[in-house]
Protein backbone atom coordinates (compact mmCIF):
# COMPACT_ATOMS: atom_id res chain seq x y z
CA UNK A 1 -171.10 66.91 -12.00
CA UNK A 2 -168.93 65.00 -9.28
CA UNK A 3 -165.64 63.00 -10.75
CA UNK A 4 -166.32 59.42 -10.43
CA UNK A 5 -163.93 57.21 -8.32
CA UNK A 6 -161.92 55.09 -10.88
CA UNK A 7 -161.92 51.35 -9.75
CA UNK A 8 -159.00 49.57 -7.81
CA UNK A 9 -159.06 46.79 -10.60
CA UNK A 10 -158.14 49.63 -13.56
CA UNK A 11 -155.75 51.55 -11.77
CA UNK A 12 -154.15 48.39 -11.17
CA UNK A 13 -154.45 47.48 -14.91
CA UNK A 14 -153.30 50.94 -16.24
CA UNK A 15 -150.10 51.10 -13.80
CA UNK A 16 -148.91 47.14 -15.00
CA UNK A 17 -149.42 48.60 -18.41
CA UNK A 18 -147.39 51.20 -18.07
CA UNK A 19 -145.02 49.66 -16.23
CA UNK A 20 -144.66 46.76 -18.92
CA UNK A 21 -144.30 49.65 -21.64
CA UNK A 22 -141.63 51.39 -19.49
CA UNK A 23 -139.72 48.28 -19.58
CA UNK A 24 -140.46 47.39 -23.16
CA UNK A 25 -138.78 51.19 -24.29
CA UNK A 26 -135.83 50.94 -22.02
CA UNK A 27 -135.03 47.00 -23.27
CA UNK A 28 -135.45 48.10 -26.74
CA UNK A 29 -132.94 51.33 -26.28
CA UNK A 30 -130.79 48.84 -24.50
CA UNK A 31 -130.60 46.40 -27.13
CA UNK A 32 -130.19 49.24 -29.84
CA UNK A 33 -127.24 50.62 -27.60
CA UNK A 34 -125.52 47.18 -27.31
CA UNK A 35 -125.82 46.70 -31.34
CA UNK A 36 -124.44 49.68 -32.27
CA UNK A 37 -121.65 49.48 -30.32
CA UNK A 38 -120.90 46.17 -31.89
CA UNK A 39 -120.71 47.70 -35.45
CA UNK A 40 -119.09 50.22 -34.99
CA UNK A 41 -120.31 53.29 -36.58
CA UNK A 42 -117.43 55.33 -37.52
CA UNK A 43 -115.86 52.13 -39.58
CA UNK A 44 -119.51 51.72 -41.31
CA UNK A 45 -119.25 55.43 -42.16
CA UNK A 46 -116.25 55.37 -43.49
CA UNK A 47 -116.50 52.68 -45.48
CA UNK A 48 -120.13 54.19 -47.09
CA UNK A 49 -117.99 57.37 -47.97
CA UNK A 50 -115.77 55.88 -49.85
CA UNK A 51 -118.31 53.39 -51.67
CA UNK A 52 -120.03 57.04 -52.85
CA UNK A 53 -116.38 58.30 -53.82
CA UNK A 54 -116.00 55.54 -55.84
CA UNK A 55 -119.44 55.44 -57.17
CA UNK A 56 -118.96 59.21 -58.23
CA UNK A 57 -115.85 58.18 -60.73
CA UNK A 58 -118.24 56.69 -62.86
CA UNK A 59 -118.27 58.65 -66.34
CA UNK A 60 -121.62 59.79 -67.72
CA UNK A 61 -121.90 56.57 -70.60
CA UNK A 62 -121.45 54.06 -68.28
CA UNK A 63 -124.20 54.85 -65.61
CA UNK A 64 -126.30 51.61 -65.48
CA UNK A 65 -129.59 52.00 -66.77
CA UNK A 66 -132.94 50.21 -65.35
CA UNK A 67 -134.41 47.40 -67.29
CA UNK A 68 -138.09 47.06 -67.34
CA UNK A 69 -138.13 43.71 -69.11
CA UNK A 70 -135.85 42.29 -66.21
């Protein structure tokens, strides 16, 4: 059973697509980049450590309890 020759017309298709998905994956890991830089991780880590250190000093009685009527 011989391989049939693909069309110019898909190969064409199939390499734009991929192309356009290249460029989709590379914009979205540059915008991803770019935002975290703007936050600022290690201040956003920081500041969720000692939000859980502070959550910890809660005693036993006082733990908030879910409502189901709310």
């Amino acid at each position: 059973m011989a391989k049939q020759k693909q069309p110019a017309w898909q190969f064409k298709f199939s390499l734009a697509l991929s192309i356009l998905m290249l460029f989709l994956i590379f914009g979205y890991f540059t915008q991803s980049f770019l935002e975290i830089r703007k936050v600022k991780p290690v201040s956003v880590a920081i500041e969720r450590i000692s939000e859980s250190a502070a959550d910890s000093d809660v005693s036993p009685e006082n733990y908030p309890v879910a409502n189901p009527e709310e």
